[in-house]
C-alpha atoms as a PDB file:
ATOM      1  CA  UNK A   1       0.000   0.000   0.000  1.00  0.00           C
ATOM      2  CA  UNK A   2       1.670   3.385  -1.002  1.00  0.00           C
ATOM      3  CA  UNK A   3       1.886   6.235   1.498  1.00  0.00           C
ATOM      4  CA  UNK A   4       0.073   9.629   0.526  1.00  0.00           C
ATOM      5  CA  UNK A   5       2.415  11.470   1.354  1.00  0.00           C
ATOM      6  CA  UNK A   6       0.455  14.589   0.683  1.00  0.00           C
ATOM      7  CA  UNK A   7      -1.814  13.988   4.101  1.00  0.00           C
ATOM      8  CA  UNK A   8       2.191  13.183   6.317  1.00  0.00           C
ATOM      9  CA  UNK A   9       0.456  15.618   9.284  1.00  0.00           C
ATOM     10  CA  UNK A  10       2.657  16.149  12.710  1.00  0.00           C
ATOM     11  CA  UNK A  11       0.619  14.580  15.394  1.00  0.00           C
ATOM     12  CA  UNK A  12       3.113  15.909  18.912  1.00  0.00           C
ATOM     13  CA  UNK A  13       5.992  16.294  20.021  1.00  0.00           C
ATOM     14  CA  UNK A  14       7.632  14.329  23.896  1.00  0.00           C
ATOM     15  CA  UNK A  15      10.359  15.588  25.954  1.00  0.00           C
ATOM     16  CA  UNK A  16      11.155  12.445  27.558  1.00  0.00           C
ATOM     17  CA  UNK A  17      10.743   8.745  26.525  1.00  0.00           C
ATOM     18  CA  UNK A  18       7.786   7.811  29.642  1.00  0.00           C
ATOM     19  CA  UNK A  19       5.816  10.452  27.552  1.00  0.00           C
ATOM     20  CA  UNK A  20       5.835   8.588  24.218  1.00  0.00           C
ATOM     21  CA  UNK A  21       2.577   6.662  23.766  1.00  0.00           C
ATOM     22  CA  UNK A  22       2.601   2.775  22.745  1.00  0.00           C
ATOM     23  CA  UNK A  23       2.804   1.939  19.005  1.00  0.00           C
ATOM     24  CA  UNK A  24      -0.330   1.402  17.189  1.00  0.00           C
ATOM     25  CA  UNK A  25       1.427   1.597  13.704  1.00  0.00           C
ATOM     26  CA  UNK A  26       4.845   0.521  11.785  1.00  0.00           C
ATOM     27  CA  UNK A  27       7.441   3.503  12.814  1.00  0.00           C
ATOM     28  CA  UNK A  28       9.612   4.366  10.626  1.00  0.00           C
ATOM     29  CA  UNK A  29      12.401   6.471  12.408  1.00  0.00           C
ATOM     30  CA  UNK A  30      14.978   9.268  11.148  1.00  0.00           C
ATOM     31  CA  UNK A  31      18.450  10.220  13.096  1.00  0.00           C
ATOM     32  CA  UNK A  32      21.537  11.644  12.436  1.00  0.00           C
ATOM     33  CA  UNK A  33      24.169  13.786  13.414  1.00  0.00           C
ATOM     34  CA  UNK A  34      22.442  17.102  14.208  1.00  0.00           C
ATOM     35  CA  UNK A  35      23.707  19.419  11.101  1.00  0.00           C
ATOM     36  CA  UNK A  36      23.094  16.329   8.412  1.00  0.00           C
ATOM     37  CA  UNK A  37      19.946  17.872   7.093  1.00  0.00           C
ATOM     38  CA  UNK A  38      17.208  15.398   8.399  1.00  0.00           C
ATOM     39  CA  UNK A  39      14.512  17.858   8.378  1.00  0.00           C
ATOM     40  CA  UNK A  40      15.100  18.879   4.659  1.00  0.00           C
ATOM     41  CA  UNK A  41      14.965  15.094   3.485  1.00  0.00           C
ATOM     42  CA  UNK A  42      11.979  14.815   5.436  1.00  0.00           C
ATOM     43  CA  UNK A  43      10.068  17.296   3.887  1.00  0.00           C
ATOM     44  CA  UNK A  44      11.211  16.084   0.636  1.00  0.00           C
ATOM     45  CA  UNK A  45      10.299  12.389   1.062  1.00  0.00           C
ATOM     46  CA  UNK A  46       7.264  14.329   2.310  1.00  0.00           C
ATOM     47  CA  UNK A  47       7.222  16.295  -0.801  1.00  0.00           C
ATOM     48  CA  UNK A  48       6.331  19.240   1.772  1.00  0.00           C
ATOM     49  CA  UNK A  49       8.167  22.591   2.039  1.00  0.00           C
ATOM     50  CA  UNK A  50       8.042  23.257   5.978  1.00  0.00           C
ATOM     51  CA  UNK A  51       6.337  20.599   7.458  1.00  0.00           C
ATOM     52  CA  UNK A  52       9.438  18.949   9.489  1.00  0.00           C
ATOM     53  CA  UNK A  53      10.662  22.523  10.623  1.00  0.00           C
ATOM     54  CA  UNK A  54      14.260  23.508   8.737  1.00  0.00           C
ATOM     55  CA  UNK A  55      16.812  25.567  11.250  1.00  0.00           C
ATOM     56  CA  UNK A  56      19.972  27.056  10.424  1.00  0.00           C
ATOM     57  CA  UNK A  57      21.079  26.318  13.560  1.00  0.00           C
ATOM     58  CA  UNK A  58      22.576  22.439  13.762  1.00  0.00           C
ATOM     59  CA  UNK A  59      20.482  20.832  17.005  1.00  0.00           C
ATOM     60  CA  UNK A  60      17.181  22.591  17.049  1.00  0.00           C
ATOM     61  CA  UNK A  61      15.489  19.290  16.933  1.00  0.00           C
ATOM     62  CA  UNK A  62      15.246  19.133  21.080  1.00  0.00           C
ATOM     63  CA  UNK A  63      11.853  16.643  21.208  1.00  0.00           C
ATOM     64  CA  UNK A  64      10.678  12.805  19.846  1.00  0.00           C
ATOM     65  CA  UNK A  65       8.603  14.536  16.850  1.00  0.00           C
ATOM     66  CA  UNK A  66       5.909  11.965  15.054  1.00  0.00           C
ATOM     67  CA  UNK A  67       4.213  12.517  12.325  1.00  0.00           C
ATOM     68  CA  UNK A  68       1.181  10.211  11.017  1.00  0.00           C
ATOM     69  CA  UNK A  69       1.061   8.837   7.678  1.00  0.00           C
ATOM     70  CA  UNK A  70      -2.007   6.836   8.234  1.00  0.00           C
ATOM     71  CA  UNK A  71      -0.711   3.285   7.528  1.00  0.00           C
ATOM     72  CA  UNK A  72       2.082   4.092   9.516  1.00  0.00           C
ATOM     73  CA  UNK A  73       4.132   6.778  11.826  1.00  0.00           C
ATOM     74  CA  UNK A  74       7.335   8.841  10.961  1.00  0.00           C
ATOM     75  CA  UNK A  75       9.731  10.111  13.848  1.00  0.00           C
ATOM     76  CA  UNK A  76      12.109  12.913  13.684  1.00  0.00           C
ATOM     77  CA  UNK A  77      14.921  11.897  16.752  1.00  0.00           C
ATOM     78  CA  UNK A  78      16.733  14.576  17.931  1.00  0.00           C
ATOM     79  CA  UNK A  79      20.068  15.074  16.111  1.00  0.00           C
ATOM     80  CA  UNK A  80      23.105  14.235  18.123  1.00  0.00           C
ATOM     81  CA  UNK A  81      26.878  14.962  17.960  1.00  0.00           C
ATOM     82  CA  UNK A  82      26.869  19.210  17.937  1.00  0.00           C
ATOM     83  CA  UNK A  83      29.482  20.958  19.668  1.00  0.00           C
ATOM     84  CA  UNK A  84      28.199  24.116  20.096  1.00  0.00           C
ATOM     85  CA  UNK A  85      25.573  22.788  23.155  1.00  0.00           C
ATOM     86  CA  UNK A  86      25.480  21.951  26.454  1.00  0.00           C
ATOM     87  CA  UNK A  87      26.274  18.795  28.175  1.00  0.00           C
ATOM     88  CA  UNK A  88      23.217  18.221  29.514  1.00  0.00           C
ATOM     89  CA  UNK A  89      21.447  18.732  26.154  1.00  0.00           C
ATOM     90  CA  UNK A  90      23.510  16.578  24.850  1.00  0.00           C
ATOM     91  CA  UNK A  91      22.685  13.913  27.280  1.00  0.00           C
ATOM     92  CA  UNK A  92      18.952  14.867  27.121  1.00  0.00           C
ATOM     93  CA  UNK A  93      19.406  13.901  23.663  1.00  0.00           C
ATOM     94  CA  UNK A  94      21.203  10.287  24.328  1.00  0.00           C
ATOM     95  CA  UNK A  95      18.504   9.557  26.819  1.00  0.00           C
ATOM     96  CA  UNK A  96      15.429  10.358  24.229  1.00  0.00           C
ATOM     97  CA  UNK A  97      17.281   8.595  21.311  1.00  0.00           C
ATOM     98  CA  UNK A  98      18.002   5.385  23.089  1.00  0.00           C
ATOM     99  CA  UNK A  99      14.829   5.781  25.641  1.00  0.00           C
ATOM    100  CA  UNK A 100      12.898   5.523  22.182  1.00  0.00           C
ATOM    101  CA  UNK A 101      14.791   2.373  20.461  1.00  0.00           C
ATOM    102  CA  UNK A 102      15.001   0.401  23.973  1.00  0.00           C
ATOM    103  CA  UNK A 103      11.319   0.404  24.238  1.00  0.00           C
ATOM    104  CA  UNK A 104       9.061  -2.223  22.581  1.00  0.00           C
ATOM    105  CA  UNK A 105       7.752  -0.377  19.604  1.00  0.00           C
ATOM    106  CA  UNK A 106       6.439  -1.518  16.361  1.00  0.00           C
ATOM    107  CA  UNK A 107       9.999  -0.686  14.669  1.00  0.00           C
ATOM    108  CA  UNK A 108       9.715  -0.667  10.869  1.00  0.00           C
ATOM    109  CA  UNK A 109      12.615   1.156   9.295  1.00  0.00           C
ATOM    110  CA  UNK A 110      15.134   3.512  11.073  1.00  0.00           C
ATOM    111  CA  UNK A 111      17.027   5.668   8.538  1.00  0.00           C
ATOM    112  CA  UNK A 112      20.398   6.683   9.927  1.00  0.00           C
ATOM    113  CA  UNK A 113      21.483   9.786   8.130  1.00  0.00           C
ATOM    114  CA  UNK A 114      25.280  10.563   7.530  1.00  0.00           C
ATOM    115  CA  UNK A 115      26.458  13.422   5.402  1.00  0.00           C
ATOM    116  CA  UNK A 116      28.210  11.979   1.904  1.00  0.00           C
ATOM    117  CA  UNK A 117      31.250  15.055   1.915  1.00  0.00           C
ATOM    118  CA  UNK A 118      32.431  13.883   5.562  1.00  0.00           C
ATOM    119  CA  UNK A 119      34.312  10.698   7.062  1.00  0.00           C
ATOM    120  CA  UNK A 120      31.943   8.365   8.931  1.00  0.00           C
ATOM    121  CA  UNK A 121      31.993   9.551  13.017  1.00  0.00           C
ATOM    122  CA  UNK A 122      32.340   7.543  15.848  1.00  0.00           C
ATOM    123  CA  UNK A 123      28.915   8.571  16.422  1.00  0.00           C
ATOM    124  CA  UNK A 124      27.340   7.125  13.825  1.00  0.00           C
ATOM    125  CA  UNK A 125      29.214   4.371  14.256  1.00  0.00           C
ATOM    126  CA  UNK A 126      27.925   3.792  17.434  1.00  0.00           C
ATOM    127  CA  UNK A 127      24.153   4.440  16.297  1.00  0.00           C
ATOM    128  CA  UNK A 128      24.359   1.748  13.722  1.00  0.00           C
ATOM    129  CA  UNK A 129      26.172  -0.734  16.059  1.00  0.00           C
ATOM    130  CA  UNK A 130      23.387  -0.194  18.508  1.00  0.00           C
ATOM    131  CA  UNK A 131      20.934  -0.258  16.061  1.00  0.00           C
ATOM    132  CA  UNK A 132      22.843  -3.922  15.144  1.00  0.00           C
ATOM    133  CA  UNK A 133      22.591  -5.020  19.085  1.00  0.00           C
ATOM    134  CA  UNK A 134      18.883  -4.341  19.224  1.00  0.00           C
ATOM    135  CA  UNK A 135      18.015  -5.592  15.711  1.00  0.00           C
ATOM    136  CA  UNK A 136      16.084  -3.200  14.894  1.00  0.00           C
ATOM    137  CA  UNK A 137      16.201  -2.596  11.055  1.00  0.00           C
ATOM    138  CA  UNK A 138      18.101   0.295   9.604  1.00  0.00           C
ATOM    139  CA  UNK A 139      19.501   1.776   6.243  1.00  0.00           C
ATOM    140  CA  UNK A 140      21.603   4.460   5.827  1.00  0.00           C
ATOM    141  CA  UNK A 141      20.610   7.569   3.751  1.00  0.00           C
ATOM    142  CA  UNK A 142      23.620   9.422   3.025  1.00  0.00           C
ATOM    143  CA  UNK A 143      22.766  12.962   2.516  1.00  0.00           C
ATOM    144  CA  UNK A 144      23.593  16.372   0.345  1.00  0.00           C
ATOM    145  CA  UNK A 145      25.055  14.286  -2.795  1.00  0.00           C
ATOM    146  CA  UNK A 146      24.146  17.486  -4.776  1.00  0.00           C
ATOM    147  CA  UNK A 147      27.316  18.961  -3.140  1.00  0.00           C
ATOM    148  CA  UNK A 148      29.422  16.477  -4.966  1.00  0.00           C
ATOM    149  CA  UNK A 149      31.538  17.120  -8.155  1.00  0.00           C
ATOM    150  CA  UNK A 150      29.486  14.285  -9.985  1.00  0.00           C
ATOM    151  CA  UNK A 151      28.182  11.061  -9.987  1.00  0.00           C
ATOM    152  CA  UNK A 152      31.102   9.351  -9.738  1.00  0.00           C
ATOM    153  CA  UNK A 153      31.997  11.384  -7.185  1.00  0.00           C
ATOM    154  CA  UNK A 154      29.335  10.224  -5.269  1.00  0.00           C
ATOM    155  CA  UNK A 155      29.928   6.677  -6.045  1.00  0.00           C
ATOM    156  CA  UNK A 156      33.673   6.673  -4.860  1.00  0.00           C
ATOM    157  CA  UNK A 157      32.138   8.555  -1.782  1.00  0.00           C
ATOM    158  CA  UNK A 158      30.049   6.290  -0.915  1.00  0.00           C
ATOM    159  CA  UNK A 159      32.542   3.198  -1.703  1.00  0.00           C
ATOM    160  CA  UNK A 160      34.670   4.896   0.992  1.00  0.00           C
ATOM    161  CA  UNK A 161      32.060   5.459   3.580  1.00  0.00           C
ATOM    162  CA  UNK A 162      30.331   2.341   3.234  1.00  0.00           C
ATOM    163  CA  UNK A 163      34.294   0.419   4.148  1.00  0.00           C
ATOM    164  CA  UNK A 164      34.644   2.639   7.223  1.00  0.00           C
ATOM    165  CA  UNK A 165      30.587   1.469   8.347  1.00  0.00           C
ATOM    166  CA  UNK A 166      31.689  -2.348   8.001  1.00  0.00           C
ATOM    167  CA  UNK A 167      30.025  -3.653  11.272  1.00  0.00           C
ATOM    168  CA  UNK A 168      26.823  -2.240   9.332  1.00  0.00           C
ATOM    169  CA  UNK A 169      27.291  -5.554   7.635  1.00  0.00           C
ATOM    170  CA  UNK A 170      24.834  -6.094   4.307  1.00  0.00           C
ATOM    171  CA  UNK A 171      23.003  -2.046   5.342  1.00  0.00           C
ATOM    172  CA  UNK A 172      21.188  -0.589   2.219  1.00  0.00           C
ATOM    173  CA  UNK A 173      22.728   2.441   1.673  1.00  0.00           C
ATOM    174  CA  UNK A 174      21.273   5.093  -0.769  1.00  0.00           C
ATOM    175  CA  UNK A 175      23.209   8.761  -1.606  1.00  0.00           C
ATOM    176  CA  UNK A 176      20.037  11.291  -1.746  1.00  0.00           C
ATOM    177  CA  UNK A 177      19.809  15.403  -2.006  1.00  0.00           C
ATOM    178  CA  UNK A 178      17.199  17.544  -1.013  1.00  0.00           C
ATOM    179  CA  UNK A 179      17.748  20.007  -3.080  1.00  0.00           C
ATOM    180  CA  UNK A 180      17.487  17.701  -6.583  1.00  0.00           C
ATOM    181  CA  UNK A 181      15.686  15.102  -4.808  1.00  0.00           C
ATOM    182  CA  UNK A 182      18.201  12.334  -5.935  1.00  0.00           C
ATOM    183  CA  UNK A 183      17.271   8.912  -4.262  1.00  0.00           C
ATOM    184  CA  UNK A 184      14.137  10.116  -2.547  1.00  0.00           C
ATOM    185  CA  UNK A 185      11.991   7.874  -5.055  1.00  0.00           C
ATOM    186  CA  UNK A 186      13.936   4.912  -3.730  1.00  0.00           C
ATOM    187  CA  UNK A 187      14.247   6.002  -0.184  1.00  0.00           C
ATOM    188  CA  UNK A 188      10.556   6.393  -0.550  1.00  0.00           C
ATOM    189  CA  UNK A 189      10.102   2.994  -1.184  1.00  0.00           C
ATOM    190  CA  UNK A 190      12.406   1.092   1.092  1.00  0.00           C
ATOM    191  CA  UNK A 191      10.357   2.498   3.505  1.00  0.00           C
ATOM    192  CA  UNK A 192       6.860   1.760   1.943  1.00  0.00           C
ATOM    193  CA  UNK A 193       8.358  -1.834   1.686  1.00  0.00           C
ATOM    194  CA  UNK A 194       9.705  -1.799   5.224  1.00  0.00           C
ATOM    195  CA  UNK A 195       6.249  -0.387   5.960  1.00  0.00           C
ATOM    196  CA  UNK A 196       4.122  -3.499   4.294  1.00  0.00           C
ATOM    197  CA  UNK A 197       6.680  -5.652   5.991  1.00  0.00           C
ATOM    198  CA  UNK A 198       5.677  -4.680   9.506  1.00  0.00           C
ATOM    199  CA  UNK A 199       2.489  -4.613   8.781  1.00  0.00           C
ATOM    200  CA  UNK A 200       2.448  -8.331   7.583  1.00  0.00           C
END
């Protein structure tokens, strides 16, 4: 069943993990290092201009944001991994990140984001590998490709990152813009097949 994504509506918005409501639907989950762009590929798969709100500032993402898609739920985690904020943000953010994955959810998809110009960080290494421990199923959406030379750019790019993400093991990994909207179509639907899967 395909996802209108036309009628994607935010439903609320948790400060702490206790607040977040049992699953009723597939979730299909978004994180990433906080300046990676995860609200502009959003509103792209979306194919919605300000829905997932857009900052300039890296981090603004402070809540467990859901969004209902009627067959299933999106959730915008907060971003993780800027400098510029205090340590007890930062381990606000830890807490709601893995306060949302170690509960027992209806876990469809999580999309890890990692930006394609930049080496893979021991961050993001260590979302995937807990991802891995809790087998909950991921793939990684590497974003802003549009700020590569070319296509074989990106390719080589991604050859590279995908080595240094080996304990990801057999990930899908897709390069995507949100400015050109390269691989949203096929983001788009790895999801809507995670999505049918789940709800098998």
């Amino acid at each position: 069943m395909a996802i209108n994504y036309q009628k994607v509506a935010f439903t609320a918005s948790y400060g702490l993990p206790s607040q977040v409501p049992a699953s009723t639907l597939p979730e299909v989950s978004f994180v990433g290092r906080s300046n990676v762009g995860k609200s502009s590929i959003m509103n792209k798969i979306f194919n919605r201009k300000r829905l997932v709100k857009v900052s300039n500032t890296p981090g603004r993402t402070q809540n467990i944001n859901f969004f209902n898609a009627g067959i299933a739920d999106f959730v915008d985690l907060p971003g993780y991994g800027y400098a510029k904020v205090a340590k007890k943000d930062k381990d606000r953010w830890r807490t709601l990140i893995e306060g949302y994955f170690n509960q027992d959810r209806r876990f469809a998809l999580c999309c890890v984001l990692i930006d394609i110009r930049h080496d893979v960080s021991e961050l993001d290494k260590q979302m995937i590998s807990f991802l891995l421990a809790r087998e909950i199923p991921f793939m990684i959406v590497f974003t802003k490709a549009d700020k590569m030379s070319s296509k074989s750019a990106v390719r080589r790019q991604m050859a590279k990152l995908v080595k240094q993400l080996s304990a990801s093991g057999d990930a899908v990994v897709v390069a995507t813009s949100s400015l050109d909207g390269t691989g949203i179509d096929d983001v788009r639907t790895l999801i809507e097949d995670a999505i049918a899967q789940a709800r098998a």
